[in-house]
N, C-alpha and C. Protein backbone atom coordinates (compact mmCIF):
# COMPACT_ATOMS: atom_id res chain seq x y z
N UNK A 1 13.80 -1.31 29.45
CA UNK A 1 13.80 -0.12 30.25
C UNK A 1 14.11 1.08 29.38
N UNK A 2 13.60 2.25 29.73
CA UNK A 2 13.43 3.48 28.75
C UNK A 2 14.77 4.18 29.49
N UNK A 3 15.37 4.73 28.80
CA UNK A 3 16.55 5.78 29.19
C UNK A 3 16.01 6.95 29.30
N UNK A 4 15.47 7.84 30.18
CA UNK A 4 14.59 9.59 29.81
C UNK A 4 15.70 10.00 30.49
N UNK A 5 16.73 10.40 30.29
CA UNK A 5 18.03 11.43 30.44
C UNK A 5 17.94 12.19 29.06
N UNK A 6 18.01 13.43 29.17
CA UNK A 6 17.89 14.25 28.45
C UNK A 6 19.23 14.45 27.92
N UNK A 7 18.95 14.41 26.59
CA UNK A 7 20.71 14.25 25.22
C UNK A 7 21.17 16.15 25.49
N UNK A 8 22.10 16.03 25.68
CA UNK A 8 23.09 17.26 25.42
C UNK A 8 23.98 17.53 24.41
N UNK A 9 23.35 18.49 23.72
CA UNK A 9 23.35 18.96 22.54
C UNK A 9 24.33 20.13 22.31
N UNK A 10 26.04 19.46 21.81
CA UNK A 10 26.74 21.25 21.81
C UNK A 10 27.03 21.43 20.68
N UNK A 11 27.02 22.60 20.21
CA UNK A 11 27.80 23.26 18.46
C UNK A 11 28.33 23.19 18.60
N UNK A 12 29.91 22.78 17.68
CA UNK A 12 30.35 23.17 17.87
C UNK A 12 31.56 23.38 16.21
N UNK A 13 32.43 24.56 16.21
CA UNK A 13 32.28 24.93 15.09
C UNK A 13 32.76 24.06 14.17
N UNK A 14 32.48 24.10 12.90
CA UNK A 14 33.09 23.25 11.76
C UNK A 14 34.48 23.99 11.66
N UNK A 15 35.34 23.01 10.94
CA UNK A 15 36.73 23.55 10.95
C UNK A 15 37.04 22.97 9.58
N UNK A 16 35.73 22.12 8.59
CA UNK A 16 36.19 22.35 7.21
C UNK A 16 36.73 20.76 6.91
N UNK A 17 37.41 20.87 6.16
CA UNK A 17 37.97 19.58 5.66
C UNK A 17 38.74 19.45 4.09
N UNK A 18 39.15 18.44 4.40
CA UNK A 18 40.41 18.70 2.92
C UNK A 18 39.70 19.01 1.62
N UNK A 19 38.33 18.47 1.75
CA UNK A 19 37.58 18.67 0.29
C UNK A 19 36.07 19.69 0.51
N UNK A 20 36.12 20.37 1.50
CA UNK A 20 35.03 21.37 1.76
C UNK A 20 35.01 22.61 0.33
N UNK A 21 36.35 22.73 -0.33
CA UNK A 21 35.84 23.56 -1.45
C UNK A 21 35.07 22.77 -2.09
N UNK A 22 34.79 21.84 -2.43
CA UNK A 22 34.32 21.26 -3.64
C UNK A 22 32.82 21.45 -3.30
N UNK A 23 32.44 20.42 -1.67
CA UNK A 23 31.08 21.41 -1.63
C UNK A 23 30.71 22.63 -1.42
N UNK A 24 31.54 23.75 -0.94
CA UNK A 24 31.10 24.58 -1.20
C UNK A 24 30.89 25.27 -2.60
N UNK A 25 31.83 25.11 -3.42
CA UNK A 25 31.79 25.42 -4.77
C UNK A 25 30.69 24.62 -5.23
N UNK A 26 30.24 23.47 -5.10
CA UNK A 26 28.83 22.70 -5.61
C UNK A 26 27.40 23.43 -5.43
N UNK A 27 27.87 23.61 -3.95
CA UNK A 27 26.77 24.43 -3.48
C UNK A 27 26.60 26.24 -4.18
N UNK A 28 26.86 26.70 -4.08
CA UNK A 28 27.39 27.80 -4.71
C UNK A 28 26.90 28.03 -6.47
N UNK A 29 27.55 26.75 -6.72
CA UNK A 29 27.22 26.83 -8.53
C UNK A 29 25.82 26.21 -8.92
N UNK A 30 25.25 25.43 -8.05
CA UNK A 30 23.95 25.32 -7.95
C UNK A 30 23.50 26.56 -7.80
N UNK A 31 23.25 26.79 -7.30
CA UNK A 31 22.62 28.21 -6.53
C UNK A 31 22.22 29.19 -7.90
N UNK A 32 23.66 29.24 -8.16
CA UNK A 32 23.89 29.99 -9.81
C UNK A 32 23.43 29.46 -10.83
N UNK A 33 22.96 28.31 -11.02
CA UNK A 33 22.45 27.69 -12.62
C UNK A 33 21.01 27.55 -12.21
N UNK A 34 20.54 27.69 -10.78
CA UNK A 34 19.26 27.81 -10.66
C UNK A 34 18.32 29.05 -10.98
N UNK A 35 19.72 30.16 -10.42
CA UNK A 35 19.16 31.62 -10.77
C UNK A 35 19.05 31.74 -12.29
N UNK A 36 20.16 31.43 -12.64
CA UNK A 36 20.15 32.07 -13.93
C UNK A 36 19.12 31.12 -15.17
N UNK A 37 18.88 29.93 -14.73
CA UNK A 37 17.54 29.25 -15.28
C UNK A 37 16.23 30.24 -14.85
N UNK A 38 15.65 30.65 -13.56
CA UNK A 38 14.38 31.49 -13.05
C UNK A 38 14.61 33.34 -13.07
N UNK A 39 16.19 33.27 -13.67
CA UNK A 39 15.89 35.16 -13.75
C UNK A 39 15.65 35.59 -15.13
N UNK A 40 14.73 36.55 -14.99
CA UNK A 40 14.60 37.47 -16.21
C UNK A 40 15.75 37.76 -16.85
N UNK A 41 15.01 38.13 -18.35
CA UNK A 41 16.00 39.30 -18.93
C UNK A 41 15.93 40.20 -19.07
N UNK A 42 17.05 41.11 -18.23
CA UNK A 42 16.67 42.66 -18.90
C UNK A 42 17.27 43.73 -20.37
N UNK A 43 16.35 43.78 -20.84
CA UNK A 43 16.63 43.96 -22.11
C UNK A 43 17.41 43.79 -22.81
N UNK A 44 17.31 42.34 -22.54
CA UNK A 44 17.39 40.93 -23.22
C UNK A 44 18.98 40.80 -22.88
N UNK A 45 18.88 41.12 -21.72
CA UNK A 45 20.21 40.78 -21.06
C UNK A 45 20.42 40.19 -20.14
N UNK A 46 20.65 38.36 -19.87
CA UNK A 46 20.37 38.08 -18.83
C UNK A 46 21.89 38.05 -17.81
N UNK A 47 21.64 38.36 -16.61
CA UNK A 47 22.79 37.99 -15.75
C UNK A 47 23.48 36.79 -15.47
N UNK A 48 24.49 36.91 -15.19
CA UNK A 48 25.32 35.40 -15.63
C UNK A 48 25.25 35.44 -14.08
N UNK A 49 24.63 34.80 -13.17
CA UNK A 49 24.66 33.96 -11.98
C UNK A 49 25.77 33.00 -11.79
N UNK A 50 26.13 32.56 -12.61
CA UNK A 50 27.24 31.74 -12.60
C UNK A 50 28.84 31.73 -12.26
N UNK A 51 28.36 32.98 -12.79
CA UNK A 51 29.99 34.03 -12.92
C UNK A 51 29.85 34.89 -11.23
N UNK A 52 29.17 35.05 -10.92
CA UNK A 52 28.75 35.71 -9.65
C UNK A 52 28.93 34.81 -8.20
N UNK A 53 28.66 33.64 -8.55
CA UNK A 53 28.57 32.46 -7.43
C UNK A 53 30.00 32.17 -7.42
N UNK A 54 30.78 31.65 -8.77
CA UNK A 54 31.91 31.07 -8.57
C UNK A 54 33.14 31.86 -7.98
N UNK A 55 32.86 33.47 -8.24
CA UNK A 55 33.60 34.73 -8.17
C UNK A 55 33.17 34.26 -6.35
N UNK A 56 32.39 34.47 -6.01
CA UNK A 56 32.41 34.59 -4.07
C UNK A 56 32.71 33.24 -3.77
N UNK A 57 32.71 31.89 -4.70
CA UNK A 57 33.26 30.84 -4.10
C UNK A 57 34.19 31.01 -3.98
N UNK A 58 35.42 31.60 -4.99
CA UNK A 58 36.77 31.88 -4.49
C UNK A 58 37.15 32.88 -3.63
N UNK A 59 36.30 34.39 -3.53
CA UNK A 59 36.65 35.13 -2.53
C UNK A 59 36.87 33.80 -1.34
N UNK A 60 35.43 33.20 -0.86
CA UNK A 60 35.18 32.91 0.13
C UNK A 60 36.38 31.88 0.59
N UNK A 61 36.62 30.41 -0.31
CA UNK A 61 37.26 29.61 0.00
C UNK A 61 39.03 29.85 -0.30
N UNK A 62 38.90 30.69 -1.23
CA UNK A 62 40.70 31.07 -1.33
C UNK A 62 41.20 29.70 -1.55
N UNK A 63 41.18 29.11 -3.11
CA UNK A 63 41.86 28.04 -3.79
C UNK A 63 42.98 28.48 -4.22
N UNK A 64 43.77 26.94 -4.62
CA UNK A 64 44.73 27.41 -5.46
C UNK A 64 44.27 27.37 -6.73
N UNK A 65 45.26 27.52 -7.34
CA UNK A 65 45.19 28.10 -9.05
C UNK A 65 44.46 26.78 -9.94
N UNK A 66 45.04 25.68 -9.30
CA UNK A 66 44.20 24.52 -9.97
C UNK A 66 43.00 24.65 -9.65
N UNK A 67 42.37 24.58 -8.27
CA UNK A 67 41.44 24.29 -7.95
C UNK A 67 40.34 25.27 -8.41
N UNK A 68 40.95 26.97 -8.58
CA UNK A 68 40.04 27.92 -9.21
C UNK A 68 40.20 27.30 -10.77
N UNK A 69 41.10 26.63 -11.45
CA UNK A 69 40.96 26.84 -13.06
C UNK A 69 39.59 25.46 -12.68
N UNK A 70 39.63 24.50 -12.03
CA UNK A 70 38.69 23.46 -11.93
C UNK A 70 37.58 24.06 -11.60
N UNK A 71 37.13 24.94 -10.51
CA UNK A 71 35.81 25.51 -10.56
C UNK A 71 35.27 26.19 -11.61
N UNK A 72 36.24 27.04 -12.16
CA UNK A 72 35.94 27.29 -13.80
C UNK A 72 35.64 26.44 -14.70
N UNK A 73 36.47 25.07 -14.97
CA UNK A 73 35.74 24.66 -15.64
C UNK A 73 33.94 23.68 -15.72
N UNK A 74 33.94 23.43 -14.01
CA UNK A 74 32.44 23.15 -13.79
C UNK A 74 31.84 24.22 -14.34
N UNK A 75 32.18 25.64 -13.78
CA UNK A 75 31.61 27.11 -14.09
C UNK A 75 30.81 26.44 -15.92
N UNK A 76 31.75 26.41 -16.25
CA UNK A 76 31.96 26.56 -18.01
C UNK A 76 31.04 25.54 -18.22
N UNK A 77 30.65 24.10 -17.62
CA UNK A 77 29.73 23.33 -18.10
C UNK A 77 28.61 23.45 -17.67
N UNK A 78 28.70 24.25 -16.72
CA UNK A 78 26.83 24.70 -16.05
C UNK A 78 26.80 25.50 -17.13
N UNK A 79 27.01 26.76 -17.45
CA UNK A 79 26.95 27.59 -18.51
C UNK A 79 26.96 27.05 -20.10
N UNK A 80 27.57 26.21 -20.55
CA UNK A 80 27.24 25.62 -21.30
C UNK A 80 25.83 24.95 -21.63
N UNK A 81 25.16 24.48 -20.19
CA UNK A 81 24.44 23.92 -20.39
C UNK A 81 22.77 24.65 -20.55
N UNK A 82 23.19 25.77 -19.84
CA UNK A 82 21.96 27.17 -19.33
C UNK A 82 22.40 27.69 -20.62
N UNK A 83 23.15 28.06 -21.23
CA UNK A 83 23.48 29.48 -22.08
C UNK A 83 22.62 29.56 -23.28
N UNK A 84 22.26 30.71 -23.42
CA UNK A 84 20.94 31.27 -24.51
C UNK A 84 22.03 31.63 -25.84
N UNK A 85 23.40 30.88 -25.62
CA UNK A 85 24.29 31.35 -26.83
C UNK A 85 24.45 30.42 -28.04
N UNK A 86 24.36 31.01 -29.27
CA UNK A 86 24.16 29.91 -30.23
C UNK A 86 25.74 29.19 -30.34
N UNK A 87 26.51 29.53 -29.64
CA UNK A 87 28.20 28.54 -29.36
C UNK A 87 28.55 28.61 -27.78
N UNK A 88 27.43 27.85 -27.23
CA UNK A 88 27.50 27.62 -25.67
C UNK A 88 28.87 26.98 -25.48
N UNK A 89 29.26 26.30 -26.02
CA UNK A 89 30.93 25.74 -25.73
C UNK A 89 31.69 26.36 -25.37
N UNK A 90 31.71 27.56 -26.18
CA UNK A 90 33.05 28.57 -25.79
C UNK A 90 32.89 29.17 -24.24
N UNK A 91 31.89 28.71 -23.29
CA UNK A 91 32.46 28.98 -22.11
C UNK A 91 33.02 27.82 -21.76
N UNK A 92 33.24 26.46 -21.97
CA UNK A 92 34.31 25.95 -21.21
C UNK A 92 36.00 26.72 -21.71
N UNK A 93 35.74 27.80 -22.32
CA UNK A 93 37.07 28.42 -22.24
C UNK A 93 36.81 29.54 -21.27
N UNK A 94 35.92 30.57 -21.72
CA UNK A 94 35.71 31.44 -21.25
C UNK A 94 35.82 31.32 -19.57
N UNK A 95 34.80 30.97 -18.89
CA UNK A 95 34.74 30.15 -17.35
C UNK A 95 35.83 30.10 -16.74
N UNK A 96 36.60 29.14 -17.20
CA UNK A 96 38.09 28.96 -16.73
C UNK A 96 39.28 30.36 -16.54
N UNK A 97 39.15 30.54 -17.65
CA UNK A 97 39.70 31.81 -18.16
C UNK A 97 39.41 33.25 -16.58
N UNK A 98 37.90 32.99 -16.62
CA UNK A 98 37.72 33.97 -15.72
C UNK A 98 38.00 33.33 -14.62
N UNK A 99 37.70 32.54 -14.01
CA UNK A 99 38.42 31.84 -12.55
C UNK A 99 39.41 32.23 -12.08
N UNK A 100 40.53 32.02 -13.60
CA UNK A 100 41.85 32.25 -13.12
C UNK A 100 42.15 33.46 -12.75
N UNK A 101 41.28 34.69 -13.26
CA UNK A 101 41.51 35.63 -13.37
C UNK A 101 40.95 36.22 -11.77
N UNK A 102 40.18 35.29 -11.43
CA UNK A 102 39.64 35.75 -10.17
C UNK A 102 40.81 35.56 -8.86
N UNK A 103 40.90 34.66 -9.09
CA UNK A 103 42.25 33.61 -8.44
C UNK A 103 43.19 34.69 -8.44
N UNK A 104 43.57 35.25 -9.54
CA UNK A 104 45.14 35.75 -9.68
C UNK A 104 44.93 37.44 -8.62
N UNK A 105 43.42 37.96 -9.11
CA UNK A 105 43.18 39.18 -8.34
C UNK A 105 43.60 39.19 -7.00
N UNK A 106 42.98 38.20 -6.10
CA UNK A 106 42.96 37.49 -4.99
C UNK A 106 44.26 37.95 -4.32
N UNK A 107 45.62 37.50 -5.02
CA UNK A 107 46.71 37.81 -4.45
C UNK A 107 47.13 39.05 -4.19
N UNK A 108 46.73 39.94 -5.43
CA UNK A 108 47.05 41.64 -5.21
C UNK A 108 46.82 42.30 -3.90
N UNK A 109 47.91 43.02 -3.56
CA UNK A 109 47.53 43.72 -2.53
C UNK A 109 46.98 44.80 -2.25
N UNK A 110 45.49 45.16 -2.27
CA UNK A 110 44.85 46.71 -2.56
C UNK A 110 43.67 45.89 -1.52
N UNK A 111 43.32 47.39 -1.10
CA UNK A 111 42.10 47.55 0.07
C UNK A 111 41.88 48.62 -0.78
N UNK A 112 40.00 48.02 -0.68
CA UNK A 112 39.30 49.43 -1.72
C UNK A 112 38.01 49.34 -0.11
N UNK A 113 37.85 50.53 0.59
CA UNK A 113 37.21 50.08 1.56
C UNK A 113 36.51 51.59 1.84
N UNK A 114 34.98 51.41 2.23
CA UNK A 114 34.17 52.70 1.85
C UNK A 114 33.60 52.07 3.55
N UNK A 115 33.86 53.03 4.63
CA UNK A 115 33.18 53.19 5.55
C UNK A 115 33.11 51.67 6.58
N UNK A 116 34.18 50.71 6.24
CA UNK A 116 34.78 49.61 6.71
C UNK A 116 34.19 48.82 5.81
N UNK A 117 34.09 48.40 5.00
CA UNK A 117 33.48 47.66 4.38
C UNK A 117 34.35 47.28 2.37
N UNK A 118 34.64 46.49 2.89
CA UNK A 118 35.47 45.94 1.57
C UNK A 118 35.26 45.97 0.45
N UNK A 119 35.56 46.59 -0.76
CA UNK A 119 35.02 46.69 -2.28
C UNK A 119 35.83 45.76 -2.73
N UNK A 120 36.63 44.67 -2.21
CA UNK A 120 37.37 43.73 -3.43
C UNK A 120 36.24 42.90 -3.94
N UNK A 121 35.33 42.38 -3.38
CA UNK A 121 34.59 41.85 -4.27
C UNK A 121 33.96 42.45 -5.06
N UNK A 122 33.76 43.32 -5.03
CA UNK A 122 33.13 44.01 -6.17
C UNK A 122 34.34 44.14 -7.33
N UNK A 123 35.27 44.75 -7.01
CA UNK A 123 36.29 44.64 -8.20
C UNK A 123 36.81 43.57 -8.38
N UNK A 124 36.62 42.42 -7.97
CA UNK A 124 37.50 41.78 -8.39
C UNK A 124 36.23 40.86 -9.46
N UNK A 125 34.94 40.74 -9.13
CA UNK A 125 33.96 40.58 -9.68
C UNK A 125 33.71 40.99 -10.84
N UNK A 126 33.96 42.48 -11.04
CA UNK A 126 33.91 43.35 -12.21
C UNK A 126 35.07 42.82 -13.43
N UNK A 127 36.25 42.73 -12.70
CA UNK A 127 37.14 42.55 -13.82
C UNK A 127 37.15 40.83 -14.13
N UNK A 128 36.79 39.78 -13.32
CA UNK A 128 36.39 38.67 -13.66
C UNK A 128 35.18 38.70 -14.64
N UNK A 129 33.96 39.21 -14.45
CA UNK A 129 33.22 38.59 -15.61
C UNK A 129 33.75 39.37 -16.97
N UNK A 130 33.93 40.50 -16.73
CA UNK A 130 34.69 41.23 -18.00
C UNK A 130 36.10 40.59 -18.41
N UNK A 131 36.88 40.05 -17.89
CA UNK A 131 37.31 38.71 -18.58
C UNK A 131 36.76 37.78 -19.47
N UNK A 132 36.01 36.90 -18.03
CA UNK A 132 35.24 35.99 -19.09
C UNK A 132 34.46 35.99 -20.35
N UNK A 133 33.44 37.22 -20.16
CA UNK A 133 33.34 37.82 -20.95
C UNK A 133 33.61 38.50 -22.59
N UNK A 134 34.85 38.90 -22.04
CA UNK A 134 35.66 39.40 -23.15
C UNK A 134 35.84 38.31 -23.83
N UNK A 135 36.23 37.49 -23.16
CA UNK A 135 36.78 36.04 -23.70
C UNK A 135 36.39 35.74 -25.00
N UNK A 136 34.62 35.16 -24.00
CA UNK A 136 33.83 34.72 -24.81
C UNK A 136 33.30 35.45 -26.59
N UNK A 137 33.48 36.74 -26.13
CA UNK A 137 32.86 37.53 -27.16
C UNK A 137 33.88 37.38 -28.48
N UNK A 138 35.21 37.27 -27.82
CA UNK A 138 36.17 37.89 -29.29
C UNK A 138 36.02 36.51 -29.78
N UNK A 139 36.40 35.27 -28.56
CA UNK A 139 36.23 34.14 -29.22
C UNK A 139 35.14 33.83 -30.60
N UNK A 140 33.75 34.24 -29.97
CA UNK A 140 32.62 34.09 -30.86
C UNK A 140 33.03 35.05 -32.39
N UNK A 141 33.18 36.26 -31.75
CA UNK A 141 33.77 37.31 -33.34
C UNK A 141 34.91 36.27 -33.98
N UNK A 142 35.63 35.93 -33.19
CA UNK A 142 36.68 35.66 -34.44
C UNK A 142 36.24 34.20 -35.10
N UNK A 143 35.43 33.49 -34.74
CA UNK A 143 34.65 31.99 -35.01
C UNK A 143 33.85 32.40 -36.18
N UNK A 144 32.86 33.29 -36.04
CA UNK A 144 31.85 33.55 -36.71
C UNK A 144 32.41 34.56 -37.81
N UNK A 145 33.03 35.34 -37.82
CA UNK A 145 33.80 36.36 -38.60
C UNK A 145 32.67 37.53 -38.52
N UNK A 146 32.41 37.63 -37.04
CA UNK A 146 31.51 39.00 -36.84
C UNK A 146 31.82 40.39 -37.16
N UNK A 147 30.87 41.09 -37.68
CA UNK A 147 31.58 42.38 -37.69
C UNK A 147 32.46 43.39 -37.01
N UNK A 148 33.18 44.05 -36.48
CA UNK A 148 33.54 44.65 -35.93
C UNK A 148 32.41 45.97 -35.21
N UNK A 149 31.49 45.96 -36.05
CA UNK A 149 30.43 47.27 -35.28
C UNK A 149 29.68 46.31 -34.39
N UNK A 150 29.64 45.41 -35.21
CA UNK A 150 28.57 44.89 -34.22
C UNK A 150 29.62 44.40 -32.84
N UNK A 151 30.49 43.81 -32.83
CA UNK A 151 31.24 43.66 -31.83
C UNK A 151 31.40 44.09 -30.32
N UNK A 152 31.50 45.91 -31.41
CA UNK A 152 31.94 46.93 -30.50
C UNK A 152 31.14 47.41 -29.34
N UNK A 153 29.97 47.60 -30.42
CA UNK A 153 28.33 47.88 -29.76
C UNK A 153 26.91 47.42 -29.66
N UNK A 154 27.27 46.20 -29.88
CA UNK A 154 26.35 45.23 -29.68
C UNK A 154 26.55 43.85 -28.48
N UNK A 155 27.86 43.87 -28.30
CA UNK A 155 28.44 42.26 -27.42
C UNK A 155 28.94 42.97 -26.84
N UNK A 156 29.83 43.82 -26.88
CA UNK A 156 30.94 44.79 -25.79
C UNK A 156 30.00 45.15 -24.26
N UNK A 157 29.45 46.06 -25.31
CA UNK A 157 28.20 46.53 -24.13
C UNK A 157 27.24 45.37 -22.75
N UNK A 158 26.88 44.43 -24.04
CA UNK A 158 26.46 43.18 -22.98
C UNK A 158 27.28 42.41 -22.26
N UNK A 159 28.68 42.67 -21.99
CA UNK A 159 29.89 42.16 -21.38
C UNK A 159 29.77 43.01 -20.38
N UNK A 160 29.88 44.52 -20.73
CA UNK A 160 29.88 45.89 -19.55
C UNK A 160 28.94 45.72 -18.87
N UNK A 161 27.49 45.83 -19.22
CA UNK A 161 26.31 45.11 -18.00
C UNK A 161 26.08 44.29 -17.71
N UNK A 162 26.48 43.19 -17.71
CA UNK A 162 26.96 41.49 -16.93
C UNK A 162 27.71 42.11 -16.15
N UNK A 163 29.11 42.56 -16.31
CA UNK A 163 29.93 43.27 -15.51
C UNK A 163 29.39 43.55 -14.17
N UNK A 164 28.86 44.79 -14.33
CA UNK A 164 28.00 45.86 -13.61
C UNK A 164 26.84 44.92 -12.53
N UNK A 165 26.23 44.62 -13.64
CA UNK A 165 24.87 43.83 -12.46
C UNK A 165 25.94 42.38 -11.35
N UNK A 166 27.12 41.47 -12.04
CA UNK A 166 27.21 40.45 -11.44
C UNK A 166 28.44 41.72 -9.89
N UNK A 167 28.83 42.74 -10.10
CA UNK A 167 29.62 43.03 -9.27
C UNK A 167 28.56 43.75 -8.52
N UNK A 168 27.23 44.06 -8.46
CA UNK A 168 26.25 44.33 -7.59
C UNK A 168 25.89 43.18 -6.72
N UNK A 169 25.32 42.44 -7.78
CA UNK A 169 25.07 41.47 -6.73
C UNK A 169 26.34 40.50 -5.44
N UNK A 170 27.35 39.92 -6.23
CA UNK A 170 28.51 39.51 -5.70
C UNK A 170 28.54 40.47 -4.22
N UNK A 171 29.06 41.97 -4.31
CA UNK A 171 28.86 42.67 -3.49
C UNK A 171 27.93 42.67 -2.45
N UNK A 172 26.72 42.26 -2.64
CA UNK A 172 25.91 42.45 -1.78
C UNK A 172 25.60 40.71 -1.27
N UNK A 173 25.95 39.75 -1.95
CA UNK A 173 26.07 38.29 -1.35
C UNK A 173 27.30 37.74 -0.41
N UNK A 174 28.51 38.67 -0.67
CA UNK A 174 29.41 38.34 -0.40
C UNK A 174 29.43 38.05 0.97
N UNK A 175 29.08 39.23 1.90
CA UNK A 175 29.11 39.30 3.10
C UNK A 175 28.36 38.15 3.62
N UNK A 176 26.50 37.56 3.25
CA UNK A 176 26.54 36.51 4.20
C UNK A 176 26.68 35.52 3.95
N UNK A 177 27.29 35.02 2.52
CA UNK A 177 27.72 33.77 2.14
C UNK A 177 29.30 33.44 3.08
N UNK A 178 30.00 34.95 3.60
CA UNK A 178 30.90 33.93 4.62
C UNK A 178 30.43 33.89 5.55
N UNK A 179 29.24 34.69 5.97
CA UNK A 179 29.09 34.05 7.40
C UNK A 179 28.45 32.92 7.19
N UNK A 180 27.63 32.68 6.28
CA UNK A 180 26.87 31.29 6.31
C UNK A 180 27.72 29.97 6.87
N UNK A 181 29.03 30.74 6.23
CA UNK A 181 30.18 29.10 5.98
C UNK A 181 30.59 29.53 6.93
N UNK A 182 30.64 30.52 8.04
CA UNK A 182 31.62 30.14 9.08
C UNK A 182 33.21 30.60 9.66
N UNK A 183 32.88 31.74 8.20
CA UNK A 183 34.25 32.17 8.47
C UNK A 183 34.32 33.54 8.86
N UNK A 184 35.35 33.98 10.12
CA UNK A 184 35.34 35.55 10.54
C UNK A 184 35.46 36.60 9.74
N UNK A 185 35.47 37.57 10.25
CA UNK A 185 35.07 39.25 9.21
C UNK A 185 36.38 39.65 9.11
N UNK A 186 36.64 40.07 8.03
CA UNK A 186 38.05 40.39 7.24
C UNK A 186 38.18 41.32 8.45
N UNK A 187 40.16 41.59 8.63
CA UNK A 187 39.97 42.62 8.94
C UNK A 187 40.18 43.94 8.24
């Protein structure tokens, strides 16, 4: 005999789970090693997607300090593995490095807010990849025994527009990557 009672179907909301950062951070850093494999460079500067995804995984999920230095260091082995750098390694320092730094922003108490609308991701974006960043660069200068000109104005600069482009974009993902996941509008 056939049952034709019609199934009732309710949403109802997710409420998460003890290990939901991890997929969301999976999901997230995918996202980022896909971009940054299919995006251009602009003059010959490519955007670190990576640094951009993991930065709104922590806005979004709000880890602790382990769990951001651990998304950093996945951060650091996707990047390792994408990076157009002739010492791709030094982001499993770098990565981490910036995580934490994202993590630690997180706690400060400042509202940067233009017309209701929240600028911490954007700053906190900005001074994370310019972390990592920085990191990476002096690391490489002091490895390689780079010059100092070139340093200044040659790597500096490509730290400042990584900067710039990943706190554009971050900014402008931020908003529906929480609604995607589910979570209410700051107040």
């Amino acid at each position: 005999m056939e049952n034709n009672k019609p199934v009732e179907m309710r949403q109802v909301k997710s409420q998460g789970g003890k290990f939901r950062w991890v997929a969301v951070s999976a999901l997230l850093l995918a996202i980022g090693a896909i971009m940054r494999l299919v995006s251009p460079s602009f003059a010959g500067v490519s955007i670190n997607w990576i640094i951009t995804m993991y930065c709104i995984t922590i806005l979004v999920i709000h880890p602790s300090v382990p769990k951001a230095v651990a998304i950093g260091l996945v951060a650091g082995a996707i990047n390792t593995i994408t990076s157009k750098s002739p010492m791709p390694h030094l982001n499993m320092v770098s990565e981490p490095i910036g995580a934490l730094t994202c993590v630690l922003l997180m706690g400060l108490p400042f509202a940067m807010k233009v017309g209701g609308v929240s600028l911490r991701p954007a700053v906190i974006t900005f001074i994370t990849t310019f972390a990592s960043g920085f990191t990476f660069i002096t690391s490489f200068k002091m490895l390689m025994n780079i010059p100092l000109q070139i340093y200044l104005y040659g790597m500096l600069p490509v730290v400042v527009f990584t900067a710039v482009a990943n706190t554009i974009i971050a900014q402008v993902l931020y908003y529906p990557a929480r609604k995607l996941l589910g979570q209410e509008e700051e107040s």
